[in-house]
N, C-alpha and C. Protein backbone atom coordinates (compact mmCIF):
# COMPACT_ATOMS: atom_id res chain seq x y z
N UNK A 1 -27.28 -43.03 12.31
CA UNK A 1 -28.34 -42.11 12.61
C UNK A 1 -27.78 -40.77 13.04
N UNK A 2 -26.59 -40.77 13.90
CA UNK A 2 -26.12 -39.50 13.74
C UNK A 2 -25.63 -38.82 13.21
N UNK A 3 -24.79 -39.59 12.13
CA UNK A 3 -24.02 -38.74 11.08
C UNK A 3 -25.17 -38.55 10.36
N UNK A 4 -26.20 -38.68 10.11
CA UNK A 4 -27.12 -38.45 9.39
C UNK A 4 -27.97 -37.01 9.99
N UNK A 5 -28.01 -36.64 10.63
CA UNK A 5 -28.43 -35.49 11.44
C UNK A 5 -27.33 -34.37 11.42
N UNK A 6 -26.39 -34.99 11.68
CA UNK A 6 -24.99 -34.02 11.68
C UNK A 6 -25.28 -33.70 10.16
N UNK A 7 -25.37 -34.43 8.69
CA UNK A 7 -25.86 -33.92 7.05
C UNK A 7 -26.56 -33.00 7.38
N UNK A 8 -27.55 -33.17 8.14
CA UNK A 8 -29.23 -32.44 7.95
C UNK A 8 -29.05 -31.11 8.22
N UNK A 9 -28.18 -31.02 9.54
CA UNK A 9 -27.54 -29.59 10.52
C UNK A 9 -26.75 -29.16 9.66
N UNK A 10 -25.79 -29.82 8.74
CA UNK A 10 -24.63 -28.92 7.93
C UNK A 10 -25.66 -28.11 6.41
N UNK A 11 -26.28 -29.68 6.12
CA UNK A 11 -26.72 -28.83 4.95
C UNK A 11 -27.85 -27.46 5.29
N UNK A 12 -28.65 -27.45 6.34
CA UNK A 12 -29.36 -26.52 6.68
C UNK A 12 -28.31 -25.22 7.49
N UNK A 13 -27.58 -25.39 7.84
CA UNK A 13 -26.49 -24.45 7.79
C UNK A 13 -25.98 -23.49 7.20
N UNK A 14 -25.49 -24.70 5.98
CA UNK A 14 -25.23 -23.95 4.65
C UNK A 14 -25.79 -23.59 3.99
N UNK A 15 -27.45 -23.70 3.85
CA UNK A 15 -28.67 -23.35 2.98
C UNK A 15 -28.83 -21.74 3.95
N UNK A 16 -28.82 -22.15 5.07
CA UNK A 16 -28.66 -20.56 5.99
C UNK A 16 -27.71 -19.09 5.53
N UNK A 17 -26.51 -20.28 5.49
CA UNK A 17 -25.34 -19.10 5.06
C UNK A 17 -25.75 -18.54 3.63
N UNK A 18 -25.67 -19.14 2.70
CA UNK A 18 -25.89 -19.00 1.73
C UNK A 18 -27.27 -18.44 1.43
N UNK A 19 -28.27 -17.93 2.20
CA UNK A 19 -29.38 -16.98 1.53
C UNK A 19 -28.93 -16.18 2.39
N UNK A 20 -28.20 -15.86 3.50
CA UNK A 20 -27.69 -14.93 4.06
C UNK A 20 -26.92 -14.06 2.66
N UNK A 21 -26.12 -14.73 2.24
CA UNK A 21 -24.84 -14.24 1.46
C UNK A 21 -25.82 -13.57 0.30
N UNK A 22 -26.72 -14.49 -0.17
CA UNK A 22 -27.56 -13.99 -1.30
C UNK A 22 -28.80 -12.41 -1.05
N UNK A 23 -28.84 -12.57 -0.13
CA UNK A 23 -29.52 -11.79 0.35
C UNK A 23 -28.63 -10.20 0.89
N UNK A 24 -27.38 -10.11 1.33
CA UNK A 24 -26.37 -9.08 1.49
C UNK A 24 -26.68 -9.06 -0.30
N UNK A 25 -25.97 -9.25 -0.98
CA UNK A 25 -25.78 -8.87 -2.24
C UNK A 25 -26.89 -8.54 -2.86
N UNK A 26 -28.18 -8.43 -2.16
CA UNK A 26 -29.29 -7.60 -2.98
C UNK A 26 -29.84 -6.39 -1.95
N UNK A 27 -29.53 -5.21 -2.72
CA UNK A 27 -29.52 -4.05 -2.19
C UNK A 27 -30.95 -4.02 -1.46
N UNK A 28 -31.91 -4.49 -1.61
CA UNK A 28 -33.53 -4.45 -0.94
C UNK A 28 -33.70 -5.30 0.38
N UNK A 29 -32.62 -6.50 -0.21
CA UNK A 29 -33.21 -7.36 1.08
C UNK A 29 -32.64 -7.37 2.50
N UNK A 30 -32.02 -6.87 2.59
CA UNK A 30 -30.66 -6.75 3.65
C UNK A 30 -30.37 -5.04 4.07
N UNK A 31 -31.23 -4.17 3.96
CA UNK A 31 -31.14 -2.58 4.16
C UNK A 31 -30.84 -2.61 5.81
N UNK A 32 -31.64 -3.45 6.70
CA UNK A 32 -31.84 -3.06 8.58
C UNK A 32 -30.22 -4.18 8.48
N UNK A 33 -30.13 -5.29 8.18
CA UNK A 33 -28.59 -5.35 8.41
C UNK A 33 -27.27 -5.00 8.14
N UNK A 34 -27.42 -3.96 6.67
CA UNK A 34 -26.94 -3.55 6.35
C UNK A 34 -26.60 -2.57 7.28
N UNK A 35 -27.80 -1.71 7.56
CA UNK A 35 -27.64 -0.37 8.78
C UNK A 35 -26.95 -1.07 10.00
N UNK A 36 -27.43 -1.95 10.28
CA UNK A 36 -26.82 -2.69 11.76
C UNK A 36 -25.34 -2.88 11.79
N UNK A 37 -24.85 -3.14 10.84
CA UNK A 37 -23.19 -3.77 10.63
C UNK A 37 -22.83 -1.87 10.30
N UNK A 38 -22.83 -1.42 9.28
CA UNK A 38 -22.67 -0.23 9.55
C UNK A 38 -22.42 0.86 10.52
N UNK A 39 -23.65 0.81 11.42
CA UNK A 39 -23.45 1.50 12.79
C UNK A 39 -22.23 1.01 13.83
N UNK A 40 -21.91 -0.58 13.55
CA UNK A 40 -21.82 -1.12 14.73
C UNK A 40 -19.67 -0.49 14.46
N UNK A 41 -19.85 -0.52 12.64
CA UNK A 41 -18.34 -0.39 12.22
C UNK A 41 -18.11 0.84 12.43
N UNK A 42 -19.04 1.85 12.12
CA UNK A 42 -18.67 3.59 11.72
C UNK A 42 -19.06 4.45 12.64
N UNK A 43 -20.33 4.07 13.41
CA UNK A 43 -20.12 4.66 14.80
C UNK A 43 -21.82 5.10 14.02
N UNK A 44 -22.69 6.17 14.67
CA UNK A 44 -24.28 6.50 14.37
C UNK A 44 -24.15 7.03 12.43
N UNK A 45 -25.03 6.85 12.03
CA UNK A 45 -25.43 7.13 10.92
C UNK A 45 -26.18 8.35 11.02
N UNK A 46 -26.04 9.28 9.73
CA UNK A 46 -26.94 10.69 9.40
C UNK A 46 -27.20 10.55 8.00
N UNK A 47 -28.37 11.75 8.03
CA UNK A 47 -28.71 12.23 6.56
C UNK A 47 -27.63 12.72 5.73
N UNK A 48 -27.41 12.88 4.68
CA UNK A 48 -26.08 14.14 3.72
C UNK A 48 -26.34 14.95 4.09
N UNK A 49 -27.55 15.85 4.45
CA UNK A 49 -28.16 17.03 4.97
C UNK A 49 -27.37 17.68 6.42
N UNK A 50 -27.87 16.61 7.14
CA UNK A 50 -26.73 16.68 8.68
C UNK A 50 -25.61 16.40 8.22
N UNK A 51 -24.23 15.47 7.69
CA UNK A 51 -23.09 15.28 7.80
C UNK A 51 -23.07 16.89 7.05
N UNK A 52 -23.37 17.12 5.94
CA UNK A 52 -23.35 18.86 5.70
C UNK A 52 -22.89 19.85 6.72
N UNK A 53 -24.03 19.43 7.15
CA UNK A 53 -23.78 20.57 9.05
C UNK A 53 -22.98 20.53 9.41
N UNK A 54 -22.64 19.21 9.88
CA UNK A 54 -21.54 18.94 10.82
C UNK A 54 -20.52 19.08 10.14
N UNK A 55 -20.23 18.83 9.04
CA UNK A 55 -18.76 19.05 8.16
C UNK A 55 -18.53 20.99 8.32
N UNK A 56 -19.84 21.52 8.05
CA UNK A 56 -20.06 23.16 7.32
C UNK A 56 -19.20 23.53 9.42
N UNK A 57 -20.01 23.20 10.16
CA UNK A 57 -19.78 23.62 11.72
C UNK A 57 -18.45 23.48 12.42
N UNK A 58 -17.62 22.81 11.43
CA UNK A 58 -15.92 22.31 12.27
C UNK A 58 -15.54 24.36 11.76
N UNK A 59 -15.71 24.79 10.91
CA UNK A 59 -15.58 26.20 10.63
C UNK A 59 -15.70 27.16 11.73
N UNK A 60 -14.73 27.72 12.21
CA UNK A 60 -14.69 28.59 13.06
C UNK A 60 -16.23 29.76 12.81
N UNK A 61 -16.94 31.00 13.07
CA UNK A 61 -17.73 31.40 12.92
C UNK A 61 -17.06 32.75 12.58
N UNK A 62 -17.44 33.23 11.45
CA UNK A 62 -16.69 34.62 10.77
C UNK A 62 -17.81 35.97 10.09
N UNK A 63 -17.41 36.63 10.79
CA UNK A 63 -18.54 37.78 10.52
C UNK A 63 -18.74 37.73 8.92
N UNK A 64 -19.95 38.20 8.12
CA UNK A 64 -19.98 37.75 6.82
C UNK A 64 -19.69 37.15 5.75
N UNK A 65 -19.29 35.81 7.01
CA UNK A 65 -19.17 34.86 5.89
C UNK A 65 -20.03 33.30 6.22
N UNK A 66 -20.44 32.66 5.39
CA UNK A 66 -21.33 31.76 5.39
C UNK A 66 -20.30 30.42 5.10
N UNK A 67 -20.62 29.17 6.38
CA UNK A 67 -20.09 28.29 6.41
C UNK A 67 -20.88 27.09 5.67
N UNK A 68 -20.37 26.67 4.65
CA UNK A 68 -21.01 25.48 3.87
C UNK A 68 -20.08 24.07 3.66
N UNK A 69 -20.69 23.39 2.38
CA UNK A 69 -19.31 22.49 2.11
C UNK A 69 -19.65 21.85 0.54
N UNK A 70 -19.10 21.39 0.39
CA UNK A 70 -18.88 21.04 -1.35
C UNK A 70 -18.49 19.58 -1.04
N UNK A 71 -19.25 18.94 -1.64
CA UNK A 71 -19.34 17.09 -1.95
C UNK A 71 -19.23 16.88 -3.54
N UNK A 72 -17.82 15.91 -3.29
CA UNK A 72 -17.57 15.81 -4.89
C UNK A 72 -17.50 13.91 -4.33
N UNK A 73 -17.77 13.40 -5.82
CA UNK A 73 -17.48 11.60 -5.66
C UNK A 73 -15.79 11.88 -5.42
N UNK A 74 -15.36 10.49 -4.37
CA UNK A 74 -14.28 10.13 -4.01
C UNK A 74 -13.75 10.12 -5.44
N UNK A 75 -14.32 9.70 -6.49
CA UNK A 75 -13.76 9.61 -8.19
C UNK A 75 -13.52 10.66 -8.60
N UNK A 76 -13.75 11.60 -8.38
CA UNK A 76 -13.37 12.91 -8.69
C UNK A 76 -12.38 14.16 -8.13
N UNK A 77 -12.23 13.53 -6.96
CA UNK A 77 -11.68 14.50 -5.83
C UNK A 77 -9.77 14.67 -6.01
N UNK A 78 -9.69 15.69 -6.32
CA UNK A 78 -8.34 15.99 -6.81
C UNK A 78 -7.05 16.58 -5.54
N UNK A 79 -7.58 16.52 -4.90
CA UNK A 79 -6.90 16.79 -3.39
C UNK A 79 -5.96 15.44 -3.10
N UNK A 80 -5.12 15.45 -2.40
CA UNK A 80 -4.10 14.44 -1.65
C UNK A 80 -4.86 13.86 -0.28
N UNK A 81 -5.28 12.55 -0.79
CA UNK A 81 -5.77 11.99 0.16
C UNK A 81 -4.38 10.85 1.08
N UNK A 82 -4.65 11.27 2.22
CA UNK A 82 -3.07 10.48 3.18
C UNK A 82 -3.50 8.98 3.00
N UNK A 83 -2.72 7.87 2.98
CA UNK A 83 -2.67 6.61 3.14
C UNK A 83 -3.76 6.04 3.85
N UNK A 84 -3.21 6.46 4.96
CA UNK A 84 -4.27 5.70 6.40
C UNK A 84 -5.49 6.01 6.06
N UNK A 85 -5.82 7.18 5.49
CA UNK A 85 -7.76 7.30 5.24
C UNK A 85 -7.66 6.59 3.62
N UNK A 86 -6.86 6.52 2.87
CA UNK A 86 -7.42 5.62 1.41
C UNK A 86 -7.92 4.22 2.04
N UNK A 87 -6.74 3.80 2.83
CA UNK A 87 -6.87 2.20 3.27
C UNK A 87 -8.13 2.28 4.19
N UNK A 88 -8.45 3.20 4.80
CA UNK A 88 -10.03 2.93 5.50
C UNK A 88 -11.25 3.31 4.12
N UNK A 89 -10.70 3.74 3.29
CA UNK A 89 -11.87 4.04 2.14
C UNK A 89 -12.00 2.52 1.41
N UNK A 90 -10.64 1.81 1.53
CA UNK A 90 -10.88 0.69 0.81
C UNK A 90 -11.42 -0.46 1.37
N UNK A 91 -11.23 -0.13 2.80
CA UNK A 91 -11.83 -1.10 4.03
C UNK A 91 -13.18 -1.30 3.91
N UNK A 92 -13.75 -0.12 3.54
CA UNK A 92 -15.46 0.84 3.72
C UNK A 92 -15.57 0.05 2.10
N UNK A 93 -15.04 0.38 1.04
CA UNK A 93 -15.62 -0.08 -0.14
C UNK A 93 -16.04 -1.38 0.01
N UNK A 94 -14.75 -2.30 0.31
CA UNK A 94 -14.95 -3.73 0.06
C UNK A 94 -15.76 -4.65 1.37
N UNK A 95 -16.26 -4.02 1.97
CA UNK A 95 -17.70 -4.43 3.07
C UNK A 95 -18.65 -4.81 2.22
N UNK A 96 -18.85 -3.71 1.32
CA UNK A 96 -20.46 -4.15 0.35
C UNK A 96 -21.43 -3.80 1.27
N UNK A 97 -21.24 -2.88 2.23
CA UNK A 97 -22.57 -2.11 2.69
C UNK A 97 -22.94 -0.54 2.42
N UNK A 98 -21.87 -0.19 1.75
CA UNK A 98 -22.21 1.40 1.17
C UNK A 98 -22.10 1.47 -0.66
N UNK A 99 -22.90 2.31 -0.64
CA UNK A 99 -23.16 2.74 -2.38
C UNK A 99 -22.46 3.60 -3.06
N UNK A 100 -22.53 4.49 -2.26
CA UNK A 100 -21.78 5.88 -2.73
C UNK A 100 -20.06 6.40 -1.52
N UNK A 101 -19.61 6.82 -2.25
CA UNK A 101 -18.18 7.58 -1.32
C UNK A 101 -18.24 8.97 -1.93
N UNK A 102 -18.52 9.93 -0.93
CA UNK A 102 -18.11 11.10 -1.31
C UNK A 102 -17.07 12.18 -0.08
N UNK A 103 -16.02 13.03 -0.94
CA UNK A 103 -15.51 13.84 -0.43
C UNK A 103 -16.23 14.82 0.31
N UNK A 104 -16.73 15.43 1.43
CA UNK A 104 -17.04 16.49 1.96
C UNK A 104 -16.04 17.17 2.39
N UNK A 105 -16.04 18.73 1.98
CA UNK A 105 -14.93 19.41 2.37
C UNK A 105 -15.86 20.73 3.25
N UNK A 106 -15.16 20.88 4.08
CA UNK A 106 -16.03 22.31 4.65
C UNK A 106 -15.51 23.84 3.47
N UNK A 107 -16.25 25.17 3.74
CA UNK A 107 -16.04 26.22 2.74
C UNK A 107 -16.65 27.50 3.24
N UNK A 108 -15.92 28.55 3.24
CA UNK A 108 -16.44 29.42 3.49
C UNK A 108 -17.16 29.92 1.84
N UNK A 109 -18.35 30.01 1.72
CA UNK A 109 -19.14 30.37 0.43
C UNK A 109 -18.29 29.61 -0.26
N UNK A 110 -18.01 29.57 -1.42
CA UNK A 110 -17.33 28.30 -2.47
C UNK A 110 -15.82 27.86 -2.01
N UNK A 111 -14.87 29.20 -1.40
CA UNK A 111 -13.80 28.82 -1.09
C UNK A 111 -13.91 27.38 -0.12
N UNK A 112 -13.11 26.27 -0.78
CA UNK A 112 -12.44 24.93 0.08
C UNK A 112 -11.60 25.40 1.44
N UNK A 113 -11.86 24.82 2.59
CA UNK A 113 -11.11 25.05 3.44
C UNK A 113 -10.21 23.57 3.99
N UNK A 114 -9.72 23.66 5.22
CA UNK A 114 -8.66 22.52 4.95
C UNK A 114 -10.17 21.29 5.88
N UNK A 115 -9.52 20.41 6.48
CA UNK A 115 -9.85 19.21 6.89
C UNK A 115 -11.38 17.89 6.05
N UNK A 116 -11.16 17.68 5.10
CA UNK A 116 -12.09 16.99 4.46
C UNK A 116 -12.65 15.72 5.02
N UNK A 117 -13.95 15.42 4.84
CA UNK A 117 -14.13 14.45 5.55
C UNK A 117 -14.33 13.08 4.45
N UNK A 118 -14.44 11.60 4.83
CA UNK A 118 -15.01 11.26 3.14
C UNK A 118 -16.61 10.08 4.44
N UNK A 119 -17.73 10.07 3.40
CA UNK A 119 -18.70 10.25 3.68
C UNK A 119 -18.67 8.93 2.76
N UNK A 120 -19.95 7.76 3.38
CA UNK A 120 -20.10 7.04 2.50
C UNK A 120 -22.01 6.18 2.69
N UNK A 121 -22.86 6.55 1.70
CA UNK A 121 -24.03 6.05 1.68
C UNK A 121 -24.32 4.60 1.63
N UNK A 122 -25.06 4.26 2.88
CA UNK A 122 -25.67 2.58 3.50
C UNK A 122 -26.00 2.09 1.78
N UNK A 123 -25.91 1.06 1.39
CA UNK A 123 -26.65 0.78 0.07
C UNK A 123 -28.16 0.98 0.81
N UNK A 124 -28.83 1.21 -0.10
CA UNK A 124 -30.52 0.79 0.16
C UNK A 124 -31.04 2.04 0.62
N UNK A 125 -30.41 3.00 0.99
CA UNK A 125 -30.92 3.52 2.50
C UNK A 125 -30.44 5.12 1.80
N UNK A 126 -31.05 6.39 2.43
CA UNK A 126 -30.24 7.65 2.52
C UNK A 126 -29.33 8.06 3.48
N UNK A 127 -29.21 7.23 4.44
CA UNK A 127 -28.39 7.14 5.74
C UNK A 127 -26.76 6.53 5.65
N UNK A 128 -25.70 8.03 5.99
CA UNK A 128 -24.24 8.08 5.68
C UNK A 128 -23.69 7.63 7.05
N UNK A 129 -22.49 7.05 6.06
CA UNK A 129 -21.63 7.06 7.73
C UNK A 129 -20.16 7.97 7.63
N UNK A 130 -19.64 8.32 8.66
CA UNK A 130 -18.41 9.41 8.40
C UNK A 130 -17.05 8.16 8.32
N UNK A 131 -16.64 7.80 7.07
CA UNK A 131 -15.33 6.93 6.96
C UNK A 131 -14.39 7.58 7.75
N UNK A 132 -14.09 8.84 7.32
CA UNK A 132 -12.39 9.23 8.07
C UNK A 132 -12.72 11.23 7.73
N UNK A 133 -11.87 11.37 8.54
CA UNK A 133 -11.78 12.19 8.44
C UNK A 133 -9.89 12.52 8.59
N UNK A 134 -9.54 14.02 7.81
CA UNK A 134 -7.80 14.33 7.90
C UNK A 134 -7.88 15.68 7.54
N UNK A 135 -6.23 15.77 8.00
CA UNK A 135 -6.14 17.53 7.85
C UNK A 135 -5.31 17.51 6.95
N UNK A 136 -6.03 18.68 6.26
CA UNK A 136 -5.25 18.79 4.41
C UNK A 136 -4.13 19.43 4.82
N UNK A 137 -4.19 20.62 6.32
CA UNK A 137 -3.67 21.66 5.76
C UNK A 137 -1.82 21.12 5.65
């Protein structure tokens, strides 16, 4: 009778884990735990709109000139990215809680300036988290 209960507890366990697992792997069903594990790894979440800001604002303030930033996909980004931030980009990929990786670089008007940040979107969600940040110069 008890090993029979001890079945009942494992297999309902594993019927647990397993719509857990099924449920991470679908971008709809799992968005608030997705955000939850996210926050808890990368620290608060923002819009692209705000990490913008905050990337455009590390820019010292320069009489006629306008502080912005330029977001290219991590797939595209032709700059020397250092070790220690690839291996946290690959840390961040293989979670399976973000969609997108993009480079944010700060700029005065189109000119690139140094310290890039890389930025990566919650699946499900419009809400980024800041992977790493390094100094190009």
């Amino acid at each position: 009778m008890h090993s029979a209960t001890f079945e009942i507890e494992t297999v309902l366990a594993n019927a647990a884990e397993r719509v857990r697992a099924i449920r991470f792997r679908l971008p709809g069903q799992a968005v608030m735990e997705r955000i939850e594990l996210a926050r808890v790894a990368y620290g608060p979440l923002y819009t692209i709109g705000l990490i913008q800001e905050r990337v455009a604002e590390t820019l010292p303030i320069r009489i006629g000139y306008v502080r912005s930033t330029v977001m290219e996909a991590i797939e595209q980004y032709s700059g020397l990215i250092p070790d220690e931030v690839l291996l946290k980009y690959d840390e961040a990929a293989r979670s399976g809680l973000f969609a997108k990786f993009w480079v944010v670089t700060p700029t005065y008007y189109w000119k690139s300036q140094v310290d890039p940040w890389i930025v990566a979107e919650v699946a499900g969600t419009t809400l980024c988290a800041v992977i790493a940040r390094w100094d190009d110069a």
